[in-house]
C-alpha atoms as a PDB file:
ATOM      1  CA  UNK A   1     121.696  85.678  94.795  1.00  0.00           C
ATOM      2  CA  UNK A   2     124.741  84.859  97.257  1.00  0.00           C
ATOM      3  CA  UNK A   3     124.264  83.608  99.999  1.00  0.00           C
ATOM      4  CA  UNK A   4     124.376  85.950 103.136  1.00  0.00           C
ATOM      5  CA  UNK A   5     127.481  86.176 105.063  1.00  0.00           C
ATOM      6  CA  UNK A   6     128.137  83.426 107.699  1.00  0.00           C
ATOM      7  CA  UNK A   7     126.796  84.796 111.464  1.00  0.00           C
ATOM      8  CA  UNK A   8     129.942  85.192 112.770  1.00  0.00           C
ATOM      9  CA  UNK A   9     131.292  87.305 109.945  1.00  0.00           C
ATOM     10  CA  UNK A  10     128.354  89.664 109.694  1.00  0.00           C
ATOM     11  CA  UNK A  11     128.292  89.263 113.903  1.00  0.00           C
ATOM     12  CA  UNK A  12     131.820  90.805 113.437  1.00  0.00           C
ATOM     13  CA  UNK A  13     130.886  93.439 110.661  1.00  0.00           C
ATOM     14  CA  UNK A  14     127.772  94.780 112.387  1.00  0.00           C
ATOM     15  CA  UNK A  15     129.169  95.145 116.016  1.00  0.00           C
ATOM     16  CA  UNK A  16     132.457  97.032 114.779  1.00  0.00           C
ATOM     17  CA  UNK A  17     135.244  94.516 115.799  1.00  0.00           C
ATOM     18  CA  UNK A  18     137.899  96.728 115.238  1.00  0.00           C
ATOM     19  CA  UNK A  19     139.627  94.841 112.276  1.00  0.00           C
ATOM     20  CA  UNK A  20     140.628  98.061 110.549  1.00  0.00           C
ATOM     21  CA  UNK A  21     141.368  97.785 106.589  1.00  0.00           C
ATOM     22  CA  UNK A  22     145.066  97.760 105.641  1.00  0.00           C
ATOM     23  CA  UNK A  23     145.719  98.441 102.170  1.00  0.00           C
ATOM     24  CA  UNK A  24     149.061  98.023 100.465  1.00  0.00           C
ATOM     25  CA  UNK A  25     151.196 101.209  99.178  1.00  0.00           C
ATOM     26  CA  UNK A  26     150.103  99.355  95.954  1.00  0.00           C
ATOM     27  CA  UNK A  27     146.793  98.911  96.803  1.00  0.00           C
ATOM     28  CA  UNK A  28     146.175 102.738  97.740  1.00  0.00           C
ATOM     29  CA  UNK A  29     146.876 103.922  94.371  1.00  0.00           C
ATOM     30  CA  UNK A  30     144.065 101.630  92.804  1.00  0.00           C
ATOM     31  CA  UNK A  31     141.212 103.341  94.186  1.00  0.00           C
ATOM     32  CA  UNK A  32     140.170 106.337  95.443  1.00  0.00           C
ATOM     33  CA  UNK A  33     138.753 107.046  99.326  1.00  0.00           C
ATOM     34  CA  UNK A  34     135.929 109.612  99.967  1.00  0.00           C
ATOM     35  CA  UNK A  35     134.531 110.094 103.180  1.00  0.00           C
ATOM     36  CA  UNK A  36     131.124 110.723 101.620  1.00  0.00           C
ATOM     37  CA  UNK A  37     128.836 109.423  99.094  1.00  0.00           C
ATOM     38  CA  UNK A  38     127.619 112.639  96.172  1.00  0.00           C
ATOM     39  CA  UNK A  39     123.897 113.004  95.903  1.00  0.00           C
ATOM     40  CA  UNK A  40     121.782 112.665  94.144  1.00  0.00           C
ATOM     41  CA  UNK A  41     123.900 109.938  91.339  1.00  0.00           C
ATOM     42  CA  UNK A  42     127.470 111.254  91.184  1.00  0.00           C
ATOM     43  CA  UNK A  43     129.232 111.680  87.534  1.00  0.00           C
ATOM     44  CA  UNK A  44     131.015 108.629  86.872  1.00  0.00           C
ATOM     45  CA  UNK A  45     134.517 109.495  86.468  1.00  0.00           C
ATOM     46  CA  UNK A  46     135.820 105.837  85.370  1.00  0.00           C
ATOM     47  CA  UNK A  47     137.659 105.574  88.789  1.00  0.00           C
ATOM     48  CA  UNK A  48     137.209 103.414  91.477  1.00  0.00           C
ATOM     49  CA  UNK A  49     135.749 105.226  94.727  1.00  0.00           C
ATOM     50  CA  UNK A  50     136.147 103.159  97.489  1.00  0.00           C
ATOM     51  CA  UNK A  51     133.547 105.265  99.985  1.00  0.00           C
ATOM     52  CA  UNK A  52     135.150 104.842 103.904  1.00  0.00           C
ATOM     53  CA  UNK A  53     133.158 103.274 106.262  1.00  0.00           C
ATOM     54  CA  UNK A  54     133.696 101.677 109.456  1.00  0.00           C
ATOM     55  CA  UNK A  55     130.583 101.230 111.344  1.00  0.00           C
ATOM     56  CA  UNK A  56     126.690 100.568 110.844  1.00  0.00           C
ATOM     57  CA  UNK A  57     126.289 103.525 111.390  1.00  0.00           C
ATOM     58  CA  UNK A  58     128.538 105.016 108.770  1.00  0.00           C
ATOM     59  CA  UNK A  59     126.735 102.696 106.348  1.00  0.00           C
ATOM     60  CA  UNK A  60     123.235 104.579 107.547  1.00  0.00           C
ATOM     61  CA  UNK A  61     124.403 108.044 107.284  1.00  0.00           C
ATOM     62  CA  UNK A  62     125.547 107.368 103.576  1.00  0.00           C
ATOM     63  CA  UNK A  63     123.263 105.785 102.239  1.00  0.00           C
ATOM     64  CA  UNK A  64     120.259 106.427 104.047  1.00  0.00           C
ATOM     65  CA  UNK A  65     119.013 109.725 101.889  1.00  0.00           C
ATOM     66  CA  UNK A  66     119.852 107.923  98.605  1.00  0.00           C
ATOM     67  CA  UNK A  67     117.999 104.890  99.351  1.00  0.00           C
ATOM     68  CA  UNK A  68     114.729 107.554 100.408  1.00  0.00           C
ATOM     69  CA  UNK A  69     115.190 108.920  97.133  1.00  0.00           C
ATOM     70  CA  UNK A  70     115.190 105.168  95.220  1.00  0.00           C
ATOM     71  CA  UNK A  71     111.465 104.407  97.266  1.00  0.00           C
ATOM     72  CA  UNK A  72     110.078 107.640  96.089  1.00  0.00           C
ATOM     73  CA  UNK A  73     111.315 106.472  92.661  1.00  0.00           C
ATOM     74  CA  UNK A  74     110.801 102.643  92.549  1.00  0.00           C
ATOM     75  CA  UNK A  75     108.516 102.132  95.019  1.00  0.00           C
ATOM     76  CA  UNK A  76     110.921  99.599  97.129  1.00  0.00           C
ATOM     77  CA  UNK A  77     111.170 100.412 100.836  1.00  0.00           C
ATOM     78  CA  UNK A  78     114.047 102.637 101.883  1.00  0.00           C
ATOM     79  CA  UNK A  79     114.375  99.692 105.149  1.00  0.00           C
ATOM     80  CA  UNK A  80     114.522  97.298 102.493  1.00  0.00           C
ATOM     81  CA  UNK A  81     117.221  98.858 100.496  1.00  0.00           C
ATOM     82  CA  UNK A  82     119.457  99.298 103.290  1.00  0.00           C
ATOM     83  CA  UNK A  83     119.399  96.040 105.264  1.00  0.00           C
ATOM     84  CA  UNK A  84     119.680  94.431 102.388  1.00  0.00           C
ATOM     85  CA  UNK A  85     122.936  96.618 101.304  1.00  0.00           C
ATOM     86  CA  UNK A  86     123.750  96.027 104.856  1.00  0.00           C
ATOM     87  CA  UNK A  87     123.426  92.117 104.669  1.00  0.00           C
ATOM     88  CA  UNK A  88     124.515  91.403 101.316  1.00  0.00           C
ATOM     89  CA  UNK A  89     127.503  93.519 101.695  1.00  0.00           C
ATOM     90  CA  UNK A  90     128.510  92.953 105.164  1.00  0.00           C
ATOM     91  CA  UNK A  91     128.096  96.942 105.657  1.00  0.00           C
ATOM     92  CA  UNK A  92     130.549  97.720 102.770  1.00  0.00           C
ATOM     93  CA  UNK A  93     133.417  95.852 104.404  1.00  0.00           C
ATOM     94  CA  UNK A  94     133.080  92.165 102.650  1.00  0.00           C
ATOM     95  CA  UNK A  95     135.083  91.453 100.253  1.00  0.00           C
ATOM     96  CA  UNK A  96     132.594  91.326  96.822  1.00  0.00           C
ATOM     97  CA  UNK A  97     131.882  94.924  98.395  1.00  0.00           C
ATOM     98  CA  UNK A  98     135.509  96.339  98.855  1.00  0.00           C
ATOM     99  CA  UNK A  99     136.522  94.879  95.198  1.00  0.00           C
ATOM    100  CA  UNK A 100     133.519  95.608  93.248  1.00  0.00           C
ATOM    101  CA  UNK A 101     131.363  98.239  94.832  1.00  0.00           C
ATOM    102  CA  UNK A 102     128.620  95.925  94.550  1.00  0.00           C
ATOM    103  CA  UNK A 103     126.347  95.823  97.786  1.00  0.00           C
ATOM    104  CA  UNK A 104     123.835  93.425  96.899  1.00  0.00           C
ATOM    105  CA  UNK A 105     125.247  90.382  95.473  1.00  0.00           C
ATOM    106  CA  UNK A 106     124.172  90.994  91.753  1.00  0.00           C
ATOM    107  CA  UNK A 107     125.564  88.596  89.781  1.00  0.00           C
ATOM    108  CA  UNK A 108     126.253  89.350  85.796  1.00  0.00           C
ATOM    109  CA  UNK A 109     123.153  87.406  84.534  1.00  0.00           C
ATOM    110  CA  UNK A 110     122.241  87.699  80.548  1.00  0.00           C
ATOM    111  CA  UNK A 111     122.809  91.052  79.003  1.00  0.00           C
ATOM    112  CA  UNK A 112     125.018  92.701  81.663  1.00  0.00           C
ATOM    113  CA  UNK A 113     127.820  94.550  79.361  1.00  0.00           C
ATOM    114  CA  UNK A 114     129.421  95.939  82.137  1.00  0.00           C
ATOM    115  CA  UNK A 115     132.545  95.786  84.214  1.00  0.00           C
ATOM    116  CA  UNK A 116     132.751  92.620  85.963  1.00  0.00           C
ATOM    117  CA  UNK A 117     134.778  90.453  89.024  1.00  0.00           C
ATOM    118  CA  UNK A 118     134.979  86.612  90.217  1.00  0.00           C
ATOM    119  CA  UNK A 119     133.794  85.936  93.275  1.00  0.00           C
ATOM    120  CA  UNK A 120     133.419  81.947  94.776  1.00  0.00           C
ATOM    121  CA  UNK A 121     129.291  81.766  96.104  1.00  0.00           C
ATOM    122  CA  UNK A 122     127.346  79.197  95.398  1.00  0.00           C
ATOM    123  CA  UNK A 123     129.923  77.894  93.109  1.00  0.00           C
ATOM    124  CA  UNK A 124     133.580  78.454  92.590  1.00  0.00           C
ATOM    125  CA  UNK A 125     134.191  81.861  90.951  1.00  0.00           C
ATOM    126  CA  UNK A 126     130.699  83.180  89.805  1.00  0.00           C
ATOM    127  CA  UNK A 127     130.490  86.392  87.828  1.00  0.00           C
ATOM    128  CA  UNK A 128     129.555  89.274  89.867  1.00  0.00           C
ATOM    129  CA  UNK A 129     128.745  92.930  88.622  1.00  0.00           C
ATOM    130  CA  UNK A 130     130.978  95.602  89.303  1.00  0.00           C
ATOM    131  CA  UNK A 131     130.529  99.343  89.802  1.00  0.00           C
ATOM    132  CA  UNK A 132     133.063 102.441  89.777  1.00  0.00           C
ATOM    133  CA  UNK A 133     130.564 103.948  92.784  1.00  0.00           C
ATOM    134  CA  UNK A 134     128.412 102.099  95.168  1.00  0.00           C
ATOM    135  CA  UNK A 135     125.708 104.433  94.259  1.00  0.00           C
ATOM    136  CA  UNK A 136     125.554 102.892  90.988  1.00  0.00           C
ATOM    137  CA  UNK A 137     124.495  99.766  92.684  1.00  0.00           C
ATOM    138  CA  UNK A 138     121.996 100.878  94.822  1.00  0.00           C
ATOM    139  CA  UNK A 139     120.140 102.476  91.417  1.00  0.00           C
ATOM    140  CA  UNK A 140     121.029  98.825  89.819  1.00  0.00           C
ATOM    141  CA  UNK A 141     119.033  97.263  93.204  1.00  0.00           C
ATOM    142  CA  UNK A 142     116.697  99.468  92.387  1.00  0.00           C
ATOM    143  CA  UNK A 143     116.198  98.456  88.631  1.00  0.00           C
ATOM    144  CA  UNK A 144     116.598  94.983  89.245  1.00  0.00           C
ATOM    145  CA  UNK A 145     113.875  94.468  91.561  1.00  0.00           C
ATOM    146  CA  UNK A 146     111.365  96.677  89.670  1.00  0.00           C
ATOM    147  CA  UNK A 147     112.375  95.270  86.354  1.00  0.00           C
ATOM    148  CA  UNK A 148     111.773  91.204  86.998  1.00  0.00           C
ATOM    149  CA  UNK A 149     108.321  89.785  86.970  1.00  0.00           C
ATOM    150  CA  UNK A 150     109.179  87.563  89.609  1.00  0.00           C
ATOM    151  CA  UNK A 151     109.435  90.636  91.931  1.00  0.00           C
ATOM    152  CA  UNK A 152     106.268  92.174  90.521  1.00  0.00           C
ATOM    153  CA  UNK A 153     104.002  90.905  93.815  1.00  0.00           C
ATOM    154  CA  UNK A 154     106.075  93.020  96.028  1.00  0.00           C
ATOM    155  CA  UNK A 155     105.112  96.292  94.524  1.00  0.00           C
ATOM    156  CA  UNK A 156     101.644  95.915  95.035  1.00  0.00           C
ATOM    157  CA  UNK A 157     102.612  95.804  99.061  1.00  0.00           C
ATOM    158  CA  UNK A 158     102.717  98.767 101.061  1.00  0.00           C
ATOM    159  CA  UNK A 159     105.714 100.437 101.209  1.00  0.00           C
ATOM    160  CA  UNK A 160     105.923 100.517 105.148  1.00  0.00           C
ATOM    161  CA  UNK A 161     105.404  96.682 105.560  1.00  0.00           C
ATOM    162  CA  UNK A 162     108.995  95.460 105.761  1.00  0.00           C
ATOM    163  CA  UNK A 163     107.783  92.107 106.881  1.00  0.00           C
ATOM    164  CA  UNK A 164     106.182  91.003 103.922  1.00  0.00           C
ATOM    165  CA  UNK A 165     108.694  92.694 101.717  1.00  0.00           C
ATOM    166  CA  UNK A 166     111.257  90.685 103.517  1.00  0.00           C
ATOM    167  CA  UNK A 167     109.326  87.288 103.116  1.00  0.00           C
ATOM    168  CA  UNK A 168     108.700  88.386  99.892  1.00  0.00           C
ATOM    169  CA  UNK A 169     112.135  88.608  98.764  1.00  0.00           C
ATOM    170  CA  UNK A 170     113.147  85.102 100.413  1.00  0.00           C
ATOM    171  CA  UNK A 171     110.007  83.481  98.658  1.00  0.00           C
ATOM    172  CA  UNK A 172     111.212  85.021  95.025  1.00  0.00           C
ATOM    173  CA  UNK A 173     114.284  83.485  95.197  1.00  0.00           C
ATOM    174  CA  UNK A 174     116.625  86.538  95.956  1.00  0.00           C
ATOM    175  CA  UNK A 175     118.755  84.737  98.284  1.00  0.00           C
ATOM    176  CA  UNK A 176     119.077  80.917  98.998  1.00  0.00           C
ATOM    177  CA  UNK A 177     119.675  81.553 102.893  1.00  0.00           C
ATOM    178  CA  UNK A 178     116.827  80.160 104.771  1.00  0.00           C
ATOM    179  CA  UNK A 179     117.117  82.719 106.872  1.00  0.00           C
ATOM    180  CA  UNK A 180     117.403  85.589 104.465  1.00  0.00           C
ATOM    181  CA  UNK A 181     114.316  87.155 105.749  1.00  0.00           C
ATOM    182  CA  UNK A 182     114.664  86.821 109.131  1.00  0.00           C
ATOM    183  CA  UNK A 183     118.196  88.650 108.934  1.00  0.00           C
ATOM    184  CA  UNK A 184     116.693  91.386 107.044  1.00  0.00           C
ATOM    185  CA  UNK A 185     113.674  92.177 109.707  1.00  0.00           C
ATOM    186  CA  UNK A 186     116.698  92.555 112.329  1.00  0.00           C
ATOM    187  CA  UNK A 187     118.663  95.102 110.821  1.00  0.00           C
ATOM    188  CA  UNK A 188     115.896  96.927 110.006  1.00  0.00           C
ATOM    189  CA  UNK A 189     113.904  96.639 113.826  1.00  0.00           C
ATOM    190  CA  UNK A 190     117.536  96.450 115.411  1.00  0.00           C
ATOM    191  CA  UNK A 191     118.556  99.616 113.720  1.00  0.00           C
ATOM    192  CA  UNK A 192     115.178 101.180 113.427  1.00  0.00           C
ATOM    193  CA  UNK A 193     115.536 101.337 109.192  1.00  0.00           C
ATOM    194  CA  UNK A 194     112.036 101.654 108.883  1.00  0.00           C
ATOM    195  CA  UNK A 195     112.003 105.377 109.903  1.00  0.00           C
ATOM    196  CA  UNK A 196     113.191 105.655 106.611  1.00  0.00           C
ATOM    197  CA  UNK A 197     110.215 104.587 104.993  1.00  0.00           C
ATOM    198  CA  UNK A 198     108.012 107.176 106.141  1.00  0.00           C
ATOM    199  CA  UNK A 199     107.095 109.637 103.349  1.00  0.00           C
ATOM    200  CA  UNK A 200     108.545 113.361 104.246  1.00  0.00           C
ATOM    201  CA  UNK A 201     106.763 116.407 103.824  1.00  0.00           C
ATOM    202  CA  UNK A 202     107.588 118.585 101.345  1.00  0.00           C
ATOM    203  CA  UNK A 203     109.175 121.648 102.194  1.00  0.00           C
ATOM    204  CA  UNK A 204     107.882 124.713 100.213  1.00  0.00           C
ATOM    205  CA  UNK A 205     109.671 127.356  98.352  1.00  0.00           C
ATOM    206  CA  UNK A 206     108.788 130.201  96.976  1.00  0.00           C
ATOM    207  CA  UNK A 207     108.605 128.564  93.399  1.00  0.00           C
ATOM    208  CA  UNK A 208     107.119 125.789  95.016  1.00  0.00           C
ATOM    209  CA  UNK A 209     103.648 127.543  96.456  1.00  0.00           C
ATOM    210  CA  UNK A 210     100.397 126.211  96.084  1.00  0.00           C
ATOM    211  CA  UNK A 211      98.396 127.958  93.597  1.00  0.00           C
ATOM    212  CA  UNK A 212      95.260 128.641  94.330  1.00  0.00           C
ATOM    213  CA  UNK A 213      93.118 127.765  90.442  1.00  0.00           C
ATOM    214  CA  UNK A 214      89.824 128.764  89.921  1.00  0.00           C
ATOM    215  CA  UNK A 215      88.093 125.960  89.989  1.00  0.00           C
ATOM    216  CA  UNK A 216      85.459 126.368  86.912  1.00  0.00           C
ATOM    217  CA  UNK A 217      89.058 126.111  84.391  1.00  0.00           C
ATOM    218  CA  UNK A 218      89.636 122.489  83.772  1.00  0.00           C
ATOM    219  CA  UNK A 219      93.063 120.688  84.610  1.00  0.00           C
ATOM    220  CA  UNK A 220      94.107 119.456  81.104  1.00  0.00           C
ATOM    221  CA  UNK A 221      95.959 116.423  80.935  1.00  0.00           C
ATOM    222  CA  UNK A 222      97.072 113.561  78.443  1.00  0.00           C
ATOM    223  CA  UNK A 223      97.356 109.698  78.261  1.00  0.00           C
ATOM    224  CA  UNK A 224      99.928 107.853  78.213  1.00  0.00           C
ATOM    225  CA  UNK A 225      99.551 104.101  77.444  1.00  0.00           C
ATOM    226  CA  UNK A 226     102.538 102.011  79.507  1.00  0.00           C
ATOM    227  CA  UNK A 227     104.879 100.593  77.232  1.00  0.00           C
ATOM    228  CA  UNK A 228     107.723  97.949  77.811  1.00  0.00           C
ATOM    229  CA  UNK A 229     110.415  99.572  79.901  1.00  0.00           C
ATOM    230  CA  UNK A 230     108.510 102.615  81.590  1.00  0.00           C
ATOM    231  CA  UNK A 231     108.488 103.352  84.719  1.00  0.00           C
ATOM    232  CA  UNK A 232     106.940 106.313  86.932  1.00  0.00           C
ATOM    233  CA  UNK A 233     110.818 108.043  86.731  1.00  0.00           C
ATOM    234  CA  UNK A 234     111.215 107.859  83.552  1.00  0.00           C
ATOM    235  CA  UNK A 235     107.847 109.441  82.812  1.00  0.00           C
ATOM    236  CA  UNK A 236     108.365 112.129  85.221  1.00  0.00           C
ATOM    237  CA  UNK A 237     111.736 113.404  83.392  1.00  0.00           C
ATOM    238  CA  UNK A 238     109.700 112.840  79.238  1.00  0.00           C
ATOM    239  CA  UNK A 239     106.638 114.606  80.679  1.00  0.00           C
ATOM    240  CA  UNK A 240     108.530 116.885  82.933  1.00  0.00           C
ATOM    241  CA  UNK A 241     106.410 116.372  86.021  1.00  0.00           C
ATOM    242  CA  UNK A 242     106.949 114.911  89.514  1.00  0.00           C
ATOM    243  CA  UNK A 243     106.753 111.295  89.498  1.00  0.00           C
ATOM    244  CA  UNK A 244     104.234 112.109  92.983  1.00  0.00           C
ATOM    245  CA  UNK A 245     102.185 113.982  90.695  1.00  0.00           C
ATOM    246  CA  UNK A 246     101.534 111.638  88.336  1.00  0.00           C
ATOM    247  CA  UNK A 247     100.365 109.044  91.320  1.00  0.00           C
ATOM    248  CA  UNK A 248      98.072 111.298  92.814  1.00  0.00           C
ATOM    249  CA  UNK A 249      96.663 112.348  89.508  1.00  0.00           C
ATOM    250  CA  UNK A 250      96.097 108.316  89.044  1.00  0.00           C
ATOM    251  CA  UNK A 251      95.196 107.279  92.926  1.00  0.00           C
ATOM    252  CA  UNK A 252      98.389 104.972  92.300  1.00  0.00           C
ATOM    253  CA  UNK A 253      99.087 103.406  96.174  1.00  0.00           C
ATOM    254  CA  UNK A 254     102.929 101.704  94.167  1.00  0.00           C
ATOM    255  CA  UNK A 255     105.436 102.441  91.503  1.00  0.00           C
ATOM    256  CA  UNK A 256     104.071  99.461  89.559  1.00  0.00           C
ATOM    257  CA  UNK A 257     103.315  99.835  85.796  1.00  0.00           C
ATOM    258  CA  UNK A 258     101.398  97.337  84.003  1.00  0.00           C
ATOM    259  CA  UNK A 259     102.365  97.567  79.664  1.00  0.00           C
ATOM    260  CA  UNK A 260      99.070  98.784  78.861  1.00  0.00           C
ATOM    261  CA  UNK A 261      97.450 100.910  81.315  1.00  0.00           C
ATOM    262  CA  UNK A 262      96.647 103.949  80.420  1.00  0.00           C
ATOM    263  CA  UNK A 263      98.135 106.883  82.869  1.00  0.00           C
ATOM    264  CA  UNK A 264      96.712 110.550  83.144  1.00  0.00           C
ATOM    265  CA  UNK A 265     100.259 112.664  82.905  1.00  0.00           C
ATOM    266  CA  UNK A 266      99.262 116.776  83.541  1.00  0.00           C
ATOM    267  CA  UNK A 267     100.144 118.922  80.600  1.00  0.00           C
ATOM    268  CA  UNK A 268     103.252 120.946  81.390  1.00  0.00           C
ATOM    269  CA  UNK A 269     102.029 125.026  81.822  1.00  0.00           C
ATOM    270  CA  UNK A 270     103.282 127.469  79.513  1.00  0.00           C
ATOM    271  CA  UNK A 271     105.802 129.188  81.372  1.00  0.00           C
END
């Protein structure tokens, strides 16, 4: 993973210094400007969005809701998610961020079939991944971490520690800056991130009542037996069931899946 940008830079970024974005008559046409982010995942439309943003707190107020809807369905700490976009991205406003959309330094790797840009890191001119919507790299954060088995460790933390997420991340090789967690616990305590990463309560509907069973008729369920490549969201939308459902029904604590275990999944009611 890159490395972080140099202190000054991100000093710069994260205190607002003013150095407003000029973009050529040229430039202007390549891309288009929104002043906010669709959500949940917008429609990808093949065109560039560049999404405008000018100030940490800009950054917060986009992203914020989508990254609280990646913990609920990964499992990786809403904080985490957004100092990290924060860091890696310089709040948007570096330059792997303005000309790829890509907010947390994932390079190409083996496999990525994607659109892609050349960006000097460690090396000269490593290949970077590169997304129409920044949106589309938060939910490729969001895969990437839950996907590699050098990340598995972290999901077996507790979603509010930040601390040993962020010293978890540094010691799994995610970025090569020795300071890489230390940065991250910053943004998060300096802009009080981890407010994010407090579950919400759900607000009920009509539709979405308790019902009040009687308790002497059995809940029916089935098992499902993990399988390469699952995960909690993708159960939710091939069962049709909330992916909190499934954890409660399971006393899960994280998102992790181990191929093999065997999940109770509630049978969908007649309706």
């Amino acid at each position: 993973m890159r490395q972080a940008l140099s202190t000054l830079a991100i000093a710069c970024l994260l205190m607002s210094c003013g150095a407003k974005k000029r973009a050529s008559k040229k430039d202007s046409q390549s891309y288009e400007v929104v002043n906010t982010g669709t959500y949940p995942m917008p429609e990808d439309t093949g065109r560039f969005v560049r999404l405008k943003i000018n100030s940490v707190e800009d950054y917060v107020s986009l992203f914020s809701d989508f990254a609280k809807h990646e913990m609920e369905l990964y499992g990786i700490p809403a904080s985490i998610t957004l100092a990290q976009g924060m860091l890696e991205s310089g709040i948007g406003l570096g330059p792997l961020a303005i000309k790829s959309n890509n907010h947390f330094g994932i390079k190409c790797h083996n496999g990525w079939e994607g659109d892609r840009v050349y960006h000097d890191d460690d090396t000269s001119q490593e290949c970077f991944r590169k997304y129409n919507h920044p949106l589309y790299s938060f939910r490729d954060h969001s895969i990437f971490l839950s996907s590699r088995v050098r990340y598995s460790s972290l999901f077996k933390l507790k979603r509010d520690d930040y601390v040993r997420w962020a010293k978890g991340l540094k010691k799994a090789g995610y970025a090569t800056d020795p300071k890489y967690a230390d940065k991250l616990i910053s943004f998060i305590e300096r802009y009080e991130l981890q407010k994010f990463d407090s579950r919400k309560k759900r607000v009920l509907i009509a539709n979405d009542l308790p019902v009040h069973r009687d308790p002497n008729i059995p809940v029916e369920y089935q098992i499902h037996k993990v399988k390469p490549g699952d995960t909690l969201y993708s159960l939710a939308q091939r069962y049709y069931v909330p992916i909190e459902d499934i954890m409660e029904l399971n006393n899960m604590e994280t998102s992790l899946l181990n191929v093999g275990q065997e999940l109770r999944i509630r049978e969908k009611e007649d309706q």
